[in-house]
Protein backbone atom coordinates (compact mmCIF):
# COMPACT_ATOMS: atom_id res chain seq x y z
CA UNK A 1 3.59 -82.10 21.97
CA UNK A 2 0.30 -79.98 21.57
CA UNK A 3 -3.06 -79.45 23.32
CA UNK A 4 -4.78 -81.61 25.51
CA UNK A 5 -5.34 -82.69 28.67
CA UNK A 6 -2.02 -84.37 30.48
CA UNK A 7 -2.44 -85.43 34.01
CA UNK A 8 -0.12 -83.95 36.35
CA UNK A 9 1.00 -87.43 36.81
CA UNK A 10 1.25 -89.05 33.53
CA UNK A 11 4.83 -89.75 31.86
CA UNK A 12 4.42 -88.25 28.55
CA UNK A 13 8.07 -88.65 26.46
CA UNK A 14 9.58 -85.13 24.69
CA UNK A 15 9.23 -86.86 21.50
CA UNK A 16 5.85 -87.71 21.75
CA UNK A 17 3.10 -85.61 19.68
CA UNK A 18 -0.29 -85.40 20.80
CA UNK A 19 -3.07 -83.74 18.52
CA UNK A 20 -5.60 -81.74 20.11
CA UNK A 21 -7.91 -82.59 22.68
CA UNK A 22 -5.97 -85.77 23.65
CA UNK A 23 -6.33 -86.71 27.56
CA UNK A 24 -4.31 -88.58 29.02
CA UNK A 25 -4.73 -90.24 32.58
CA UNK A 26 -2.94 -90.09 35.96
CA UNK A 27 -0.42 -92.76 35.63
CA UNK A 28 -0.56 -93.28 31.70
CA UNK A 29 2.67 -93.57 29.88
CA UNK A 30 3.35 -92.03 26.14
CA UNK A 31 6.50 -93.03 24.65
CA UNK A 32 8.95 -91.94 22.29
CA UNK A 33 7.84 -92.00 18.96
CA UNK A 34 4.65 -92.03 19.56
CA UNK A 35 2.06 -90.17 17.92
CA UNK A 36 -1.79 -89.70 18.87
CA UNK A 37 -4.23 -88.60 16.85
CA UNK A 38 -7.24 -86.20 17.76
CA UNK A 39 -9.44 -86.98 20.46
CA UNK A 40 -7.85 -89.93 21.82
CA UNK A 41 -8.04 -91.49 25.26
CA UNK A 42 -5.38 -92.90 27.67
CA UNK A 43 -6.98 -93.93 30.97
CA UNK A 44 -5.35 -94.13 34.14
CA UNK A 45 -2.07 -96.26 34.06
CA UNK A 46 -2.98 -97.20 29.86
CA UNK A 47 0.60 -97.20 28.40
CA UNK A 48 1.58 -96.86 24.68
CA UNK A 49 5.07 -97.14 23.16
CA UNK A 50 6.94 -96.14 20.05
CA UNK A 51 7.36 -96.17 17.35
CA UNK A 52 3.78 -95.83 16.69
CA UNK A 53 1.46 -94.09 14.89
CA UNK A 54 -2.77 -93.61 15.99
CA UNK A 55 -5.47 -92.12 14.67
CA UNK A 56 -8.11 -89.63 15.98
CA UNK A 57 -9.86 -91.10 18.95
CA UNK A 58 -8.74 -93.84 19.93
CA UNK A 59 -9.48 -95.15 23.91
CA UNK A 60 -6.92 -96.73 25.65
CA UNK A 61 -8.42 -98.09 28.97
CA UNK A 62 -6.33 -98.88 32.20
CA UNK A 63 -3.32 -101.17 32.02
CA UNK A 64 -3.55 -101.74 28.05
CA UNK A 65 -0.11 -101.82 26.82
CA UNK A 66 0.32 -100.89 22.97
CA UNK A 67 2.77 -100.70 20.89
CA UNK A 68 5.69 -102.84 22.94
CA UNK A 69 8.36 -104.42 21.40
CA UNK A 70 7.67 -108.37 20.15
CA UNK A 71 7.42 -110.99 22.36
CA UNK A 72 10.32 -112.72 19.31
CA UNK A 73 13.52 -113.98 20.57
CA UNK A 74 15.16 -113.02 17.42
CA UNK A 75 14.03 -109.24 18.25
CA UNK A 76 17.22 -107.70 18.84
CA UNK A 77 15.93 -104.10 19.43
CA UNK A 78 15.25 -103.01 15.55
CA UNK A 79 13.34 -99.99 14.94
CA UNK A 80 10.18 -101.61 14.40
CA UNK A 81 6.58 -99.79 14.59
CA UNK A 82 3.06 -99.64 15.00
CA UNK A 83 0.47 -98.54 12.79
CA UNK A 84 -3.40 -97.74 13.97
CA UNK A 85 -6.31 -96.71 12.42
CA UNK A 86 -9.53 -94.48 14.08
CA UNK A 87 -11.76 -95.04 16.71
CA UNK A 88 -10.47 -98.44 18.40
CA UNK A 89 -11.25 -99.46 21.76
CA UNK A 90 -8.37 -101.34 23.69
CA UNK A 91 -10.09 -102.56 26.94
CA UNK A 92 -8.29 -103.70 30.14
CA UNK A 93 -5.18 -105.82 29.94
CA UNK A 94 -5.10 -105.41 25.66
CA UNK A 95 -1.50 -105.89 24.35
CA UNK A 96 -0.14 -105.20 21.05
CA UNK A 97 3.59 -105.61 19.86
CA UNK A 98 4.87 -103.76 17.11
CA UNK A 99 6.21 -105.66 14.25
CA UNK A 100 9.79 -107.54 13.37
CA UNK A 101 12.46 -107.09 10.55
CA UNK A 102 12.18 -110.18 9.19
CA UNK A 103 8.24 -109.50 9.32
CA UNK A 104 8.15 -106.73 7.37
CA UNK A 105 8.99 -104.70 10.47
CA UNK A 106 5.42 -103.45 11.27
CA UNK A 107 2.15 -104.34 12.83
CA UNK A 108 -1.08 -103.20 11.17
CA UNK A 109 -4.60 -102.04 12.96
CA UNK A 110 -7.52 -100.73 10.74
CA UNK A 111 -10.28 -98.57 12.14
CA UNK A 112 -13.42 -99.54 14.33
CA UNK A 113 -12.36 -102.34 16.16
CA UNK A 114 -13.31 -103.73 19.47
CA UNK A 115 -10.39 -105.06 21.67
CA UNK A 116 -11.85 -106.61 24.63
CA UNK A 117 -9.90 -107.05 27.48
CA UNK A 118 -6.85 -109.32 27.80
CA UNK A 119 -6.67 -110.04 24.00
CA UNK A 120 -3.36 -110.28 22.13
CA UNK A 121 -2.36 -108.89 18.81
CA UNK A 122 1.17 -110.41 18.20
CA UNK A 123 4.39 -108.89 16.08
CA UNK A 124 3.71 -108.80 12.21
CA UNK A 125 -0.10 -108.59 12.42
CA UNK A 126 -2.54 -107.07 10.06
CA UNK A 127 -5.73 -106.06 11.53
CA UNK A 128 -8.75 -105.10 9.37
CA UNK A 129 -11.93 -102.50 10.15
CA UNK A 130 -14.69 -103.54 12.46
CA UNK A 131 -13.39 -106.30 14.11
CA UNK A 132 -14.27 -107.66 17.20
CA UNK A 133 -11.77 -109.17 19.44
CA UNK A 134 -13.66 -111.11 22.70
CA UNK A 135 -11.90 -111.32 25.96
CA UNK A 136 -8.65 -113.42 25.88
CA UNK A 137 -8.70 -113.85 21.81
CA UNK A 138 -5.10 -114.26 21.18
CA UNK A 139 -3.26 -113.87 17.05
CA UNK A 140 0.43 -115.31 17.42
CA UNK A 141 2.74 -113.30 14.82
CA UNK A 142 1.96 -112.81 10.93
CA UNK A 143 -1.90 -112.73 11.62
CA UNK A 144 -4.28 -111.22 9.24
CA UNK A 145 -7.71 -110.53 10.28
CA UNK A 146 -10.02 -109.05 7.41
CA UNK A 147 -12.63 -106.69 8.23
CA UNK A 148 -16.23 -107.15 10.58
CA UNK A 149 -14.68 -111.16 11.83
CA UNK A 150 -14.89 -112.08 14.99
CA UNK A 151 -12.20 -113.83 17.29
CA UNK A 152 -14.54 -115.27 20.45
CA UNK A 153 -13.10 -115.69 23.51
CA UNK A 154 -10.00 -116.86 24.76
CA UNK A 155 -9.66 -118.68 21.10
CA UNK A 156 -6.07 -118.26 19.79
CA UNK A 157 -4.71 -118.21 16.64
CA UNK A 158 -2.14 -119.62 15.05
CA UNK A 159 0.93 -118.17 13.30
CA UNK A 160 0.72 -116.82 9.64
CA UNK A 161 -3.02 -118.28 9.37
CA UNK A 162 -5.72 -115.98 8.03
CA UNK A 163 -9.00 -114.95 9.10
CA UNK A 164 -11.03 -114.32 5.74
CA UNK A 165 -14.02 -111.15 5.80
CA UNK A 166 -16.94 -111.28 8.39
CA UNK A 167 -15.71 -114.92 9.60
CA UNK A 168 -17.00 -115.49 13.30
CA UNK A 169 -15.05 -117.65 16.02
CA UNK A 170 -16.70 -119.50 18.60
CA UNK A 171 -14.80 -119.12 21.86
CA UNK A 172 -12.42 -121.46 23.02
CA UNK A 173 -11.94 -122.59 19.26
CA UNK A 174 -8.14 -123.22 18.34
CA UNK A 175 -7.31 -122.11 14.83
CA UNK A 176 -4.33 -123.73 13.02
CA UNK A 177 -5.52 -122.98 9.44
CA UNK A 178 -7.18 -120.48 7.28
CA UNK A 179 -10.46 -119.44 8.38
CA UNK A 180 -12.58 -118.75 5.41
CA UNK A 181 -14.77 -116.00 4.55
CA UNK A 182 -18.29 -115.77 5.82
CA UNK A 183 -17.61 -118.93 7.74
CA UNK A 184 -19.05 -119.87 11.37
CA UNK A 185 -15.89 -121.83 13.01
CA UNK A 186 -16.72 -123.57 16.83
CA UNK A 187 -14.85 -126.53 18.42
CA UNK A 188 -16.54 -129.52 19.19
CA UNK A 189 -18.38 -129.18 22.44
CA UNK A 190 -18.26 -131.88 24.87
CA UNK A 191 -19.72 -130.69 28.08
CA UNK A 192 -22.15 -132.27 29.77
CA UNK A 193 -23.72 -133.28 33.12
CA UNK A 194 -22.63 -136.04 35.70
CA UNK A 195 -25.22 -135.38 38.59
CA UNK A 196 -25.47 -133.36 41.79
CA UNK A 197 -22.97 -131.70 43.28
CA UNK A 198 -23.24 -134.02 46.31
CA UNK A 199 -19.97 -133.06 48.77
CA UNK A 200 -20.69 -129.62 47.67
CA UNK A 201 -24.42 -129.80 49.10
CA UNK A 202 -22.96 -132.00 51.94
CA UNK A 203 -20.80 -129.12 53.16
CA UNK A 204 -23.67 -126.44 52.09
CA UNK A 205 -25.90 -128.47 54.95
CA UNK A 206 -28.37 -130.22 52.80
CA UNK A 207 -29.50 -133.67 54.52
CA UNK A 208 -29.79 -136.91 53.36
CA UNK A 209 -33.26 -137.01 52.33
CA UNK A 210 -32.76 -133.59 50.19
CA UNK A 211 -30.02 -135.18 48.23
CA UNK A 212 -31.21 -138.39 47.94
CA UNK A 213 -34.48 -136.35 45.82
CA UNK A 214 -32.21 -134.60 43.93
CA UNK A 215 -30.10 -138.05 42.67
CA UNK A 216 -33.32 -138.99 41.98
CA UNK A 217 -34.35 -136.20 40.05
CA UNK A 218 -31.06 -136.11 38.28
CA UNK A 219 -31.02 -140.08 37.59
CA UNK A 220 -34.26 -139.13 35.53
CA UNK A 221 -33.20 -136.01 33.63
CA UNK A 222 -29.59 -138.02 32.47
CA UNK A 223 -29.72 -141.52 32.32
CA UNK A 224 -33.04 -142.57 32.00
CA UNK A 225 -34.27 -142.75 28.00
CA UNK A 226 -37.04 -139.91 28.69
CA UNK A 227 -36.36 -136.49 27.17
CA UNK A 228 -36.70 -133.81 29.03
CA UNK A 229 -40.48 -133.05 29.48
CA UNK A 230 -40.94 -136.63 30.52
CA UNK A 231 -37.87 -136.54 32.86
CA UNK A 232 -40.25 -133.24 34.33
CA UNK A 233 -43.39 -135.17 34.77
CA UNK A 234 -41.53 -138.08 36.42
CA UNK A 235 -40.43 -135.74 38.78
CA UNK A 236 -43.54 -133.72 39.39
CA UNK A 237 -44.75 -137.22 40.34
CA UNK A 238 -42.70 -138.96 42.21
CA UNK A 239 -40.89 -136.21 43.91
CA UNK A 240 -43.62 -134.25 44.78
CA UNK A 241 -42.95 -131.79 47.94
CA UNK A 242 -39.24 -131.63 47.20
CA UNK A 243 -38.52 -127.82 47.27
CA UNK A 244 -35.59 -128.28 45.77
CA UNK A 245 -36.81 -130.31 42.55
CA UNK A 246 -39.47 -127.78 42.54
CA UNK A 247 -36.32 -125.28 41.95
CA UNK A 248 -35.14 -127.60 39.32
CA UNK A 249 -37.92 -127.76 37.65
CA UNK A 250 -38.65 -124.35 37.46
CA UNK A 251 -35.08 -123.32 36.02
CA UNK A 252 -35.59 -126.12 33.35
CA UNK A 253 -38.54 -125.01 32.51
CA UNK A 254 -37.38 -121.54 32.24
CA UNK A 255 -34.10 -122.12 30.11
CA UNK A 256 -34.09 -120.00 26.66
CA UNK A 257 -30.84 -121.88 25.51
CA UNK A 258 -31.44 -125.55 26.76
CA UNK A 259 -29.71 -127.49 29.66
CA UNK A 260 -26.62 -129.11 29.84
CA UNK A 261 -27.42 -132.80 29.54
């Protein structure tokens, strides 16, 4: 172990090797066979095990834990490893296993990427450059990503499937196949609106007449056959006075992505 900056109360192993001007946070945990390039950045209670190997500057950020052992029941302790690349970013609650024997025995992560917090990177998994990895975006073993996609949130992936160059992921998408180059992939979206939130206004201390103007409003914006700037005139005049459809109005009026409808 060389230079740096090692909080009093980190756990840093014997066999760990640190390259200069690596700081590591009260609470962090470097373990054996680990080795961290230049520069990088354990946070308070980040924790990385071996064996793995990490560029120069890399930032680990509180309760990240990289480089554990698979999450495979036929993992029965094998030296197994870790490789990483430069300059990632492993936010909050990231977790990355190292790889299997009868995977090839090691998980792969290129340089640049984005690991927002709470995603996954299972055993096996080969990780390009430039990727960006939204909150909760999960790869199950045997993975590859190719460089600048994009896995959107909480969107997981399923084994052995690949994820071709600059691909983007919707969040919430489920992928069972190959995701092609280039490609735009979103689930079918299904969400729409059923009316007031009448109990909840109830119990917020809105009266009968207020709700009854905002069913009304509501019975014109969804299941009458006007579109939307009609459903707004309807309102403006025959619920004129109604603070609250004023509000509604207003926030219509002011949406840049639409209304749910």
């Amino acid at each position: 172990m060389s230079g740096g900056e090692i909080h009093p109360q980190a756990v840093v192993a014997a066999g760990a090797r640190l390259a200069a001007g690596v700081r590591v946070g009260a609470f962090a945990v470097v373990g054996e066979g680990v080795e961290l390039g230049a520069g990088c950045v354990l946070h308070e209670h980040a924790v990385v095990k071996g064996p793995a190997r990490f560029g120069k500057e890399n930032i680990f950020h509180p309760f990240c834990a990289i480089g554990g052992a698979p999450q495979d029941l036929k993992y029965k302790g094998e030296p197994t490893e870790l490789e990483v690349g430069d300059g990632n970013t492993f936010r909050e609650y990231v977790t990355v296993s190292r790889g299997t024997v009868g995977g090839g025995g090691k998980t792969t992560i290129g340089s640049g990427n984005l690991f927002m917090a709470s995603a996954h990177v299972a055993h096996d998994c080969h990780v390009g450059d430039s990727t960006i990895f939204a909150n909760g975006a999960t790869l199950a073993g045997h993975v590859d990503v190719q460089d600048f996609a994009t896995v959107g949130a909480f969107s997981p992936v399923h084994q052995f499937c690949r994820i071709g160059r600059y691909a983007y992921i919707g969040a919430c998408t489920v992928i069972t196949q190959d995701v092609p180059p280039f490609s735009l992939i979103v689930t079918e979206r299904e969400t729409q609106c059923f009316g007031i939130n009448a109990i909840g206004l109830e119990r917020k201390g809105f009266g009968a007449e207020r709700i009854a103007a905002l069913q009304r409003a509501f019975r014109l914006l969804l299941r009458s056959k006007l579109n939307t700037t009609q459903a707004i005139a309807g309102m403006r005049g025959e619920l004129a006075g109604s603070a609250d459809v004023d509000e509604l109005i207003r926030f219509i009026e002011s949406a840049k992505r639409g209304i749910v409808k």
